[in-house]
Protein backbone atom coordinates (compact mmCIF):
# COMPACT_ATOMS: atom_id res chain seq x y z
CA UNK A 1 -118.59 73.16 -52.15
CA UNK A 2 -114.97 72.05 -50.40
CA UNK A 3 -114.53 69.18 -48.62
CA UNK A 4 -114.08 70.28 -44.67
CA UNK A 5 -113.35 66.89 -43.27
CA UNK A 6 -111.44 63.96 -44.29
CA UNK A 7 -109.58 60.84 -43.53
CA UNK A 8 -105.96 60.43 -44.48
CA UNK A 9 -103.45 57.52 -42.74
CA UNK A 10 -105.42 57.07 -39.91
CA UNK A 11 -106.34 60.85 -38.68
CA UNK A 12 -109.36 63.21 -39.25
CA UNK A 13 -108.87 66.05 -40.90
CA UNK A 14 -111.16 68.64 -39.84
CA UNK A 15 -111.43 72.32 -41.63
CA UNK A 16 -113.14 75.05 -40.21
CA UNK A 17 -113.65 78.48 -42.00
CA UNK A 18 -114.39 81.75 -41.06
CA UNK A 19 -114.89 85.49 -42.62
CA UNK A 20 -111.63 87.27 -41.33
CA UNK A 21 -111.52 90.89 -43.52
CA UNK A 22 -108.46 92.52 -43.11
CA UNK A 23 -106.86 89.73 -41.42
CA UNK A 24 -103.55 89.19 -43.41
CA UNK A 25 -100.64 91.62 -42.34
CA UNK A 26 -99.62 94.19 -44.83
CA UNK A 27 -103.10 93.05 -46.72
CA UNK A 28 -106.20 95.33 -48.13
CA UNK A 29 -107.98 95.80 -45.30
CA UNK A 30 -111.26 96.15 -47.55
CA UNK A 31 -110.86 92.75 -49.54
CA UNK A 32 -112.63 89.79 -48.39
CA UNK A 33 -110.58 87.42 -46.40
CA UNK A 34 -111.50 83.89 -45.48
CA UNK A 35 -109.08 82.31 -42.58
CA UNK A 36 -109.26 77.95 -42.60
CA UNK A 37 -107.89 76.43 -39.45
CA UNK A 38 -107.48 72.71 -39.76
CA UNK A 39 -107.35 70.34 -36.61
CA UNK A 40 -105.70 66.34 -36.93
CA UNK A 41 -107.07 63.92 -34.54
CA UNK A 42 -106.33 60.23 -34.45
CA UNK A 43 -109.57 58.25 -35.87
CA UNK A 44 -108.65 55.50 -33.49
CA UNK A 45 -107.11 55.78 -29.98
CA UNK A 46 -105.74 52.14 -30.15
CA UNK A 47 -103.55 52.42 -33.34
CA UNK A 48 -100.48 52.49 -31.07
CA UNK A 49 -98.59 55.43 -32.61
CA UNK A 50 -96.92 57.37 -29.98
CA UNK A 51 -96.18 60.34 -32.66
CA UNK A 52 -97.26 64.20 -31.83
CA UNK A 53 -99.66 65.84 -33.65
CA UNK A 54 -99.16 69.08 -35.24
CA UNK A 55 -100.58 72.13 -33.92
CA UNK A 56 -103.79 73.87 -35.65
CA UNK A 57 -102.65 74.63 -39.42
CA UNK A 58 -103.99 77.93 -40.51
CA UNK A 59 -104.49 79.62 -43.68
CA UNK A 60 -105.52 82.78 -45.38
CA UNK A 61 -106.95 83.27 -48.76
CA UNK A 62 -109.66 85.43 -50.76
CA UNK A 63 -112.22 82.71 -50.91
CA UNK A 64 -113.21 79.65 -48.32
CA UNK A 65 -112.97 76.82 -50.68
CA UNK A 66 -108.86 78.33 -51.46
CA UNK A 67 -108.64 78.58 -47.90
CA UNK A 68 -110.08 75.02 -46.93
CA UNK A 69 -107.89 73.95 -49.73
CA UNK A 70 -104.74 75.03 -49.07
CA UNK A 71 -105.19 74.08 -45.08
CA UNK A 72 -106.18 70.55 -45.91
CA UNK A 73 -103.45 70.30 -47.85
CA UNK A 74 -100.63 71.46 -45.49
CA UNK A 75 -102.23 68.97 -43.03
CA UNK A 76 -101.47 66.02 -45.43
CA UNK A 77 -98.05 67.21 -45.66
CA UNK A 78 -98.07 67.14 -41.90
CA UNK A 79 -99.34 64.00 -41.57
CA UNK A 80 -97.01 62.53 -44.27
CA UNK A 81 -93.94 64.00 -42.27
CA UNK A 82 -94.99 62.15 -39.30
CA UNK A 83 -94.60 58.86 -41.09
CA UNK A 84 -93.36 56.15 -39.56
CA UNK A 85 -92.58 53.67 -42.38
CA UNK A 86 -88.87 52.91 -43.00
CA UNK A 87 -87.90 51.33 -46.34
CA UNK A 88 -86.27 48.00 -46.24
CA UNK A 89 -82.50 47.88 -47.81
């Protein structure tokens, strides 16, 4: 079983997954297709930080637990984009 929901530098990371056949463009519309869209909240509304939030991260793939996967992981690379930290000289 994947891991839908997580907590990385502060935000929630929250998959959802859902049976979406045919769904890819160009794609067999007779293979299974599994769609993961992956929300970021803050987990606490007085950390201070001012930064935007992506938008809902989506991703296709032939099984849920790929699908979860890959979304969870573009939403750490989100998240890690946003960062704030600036390395001393």
């Amino acid at each position: 079983m994947s891991q839908n929901n997580a907590i990385y530098k502060g935000f929630r990371v929250s998959a959802r997954v859902r049976h979406a056949p045919g769904a890819v463009p160009g794609g067999d519309p007779f293979q299974p297709c599994f769609l993961a869209t992956v929300t970021i909240t803050p987990v606490s509304t007085g950390m201070g930080s001012r930064r935007r939030l992506p938008p809902l991260i989506q991703h296709f793939a032939n099984a849920p637990h790929a699908a979860i996967a890959l979304a969870l992981s573009s939403a750490r690379d989100a998240i890690d984009g946003m960062s704030t930290f600036v390395r001393g000289r």
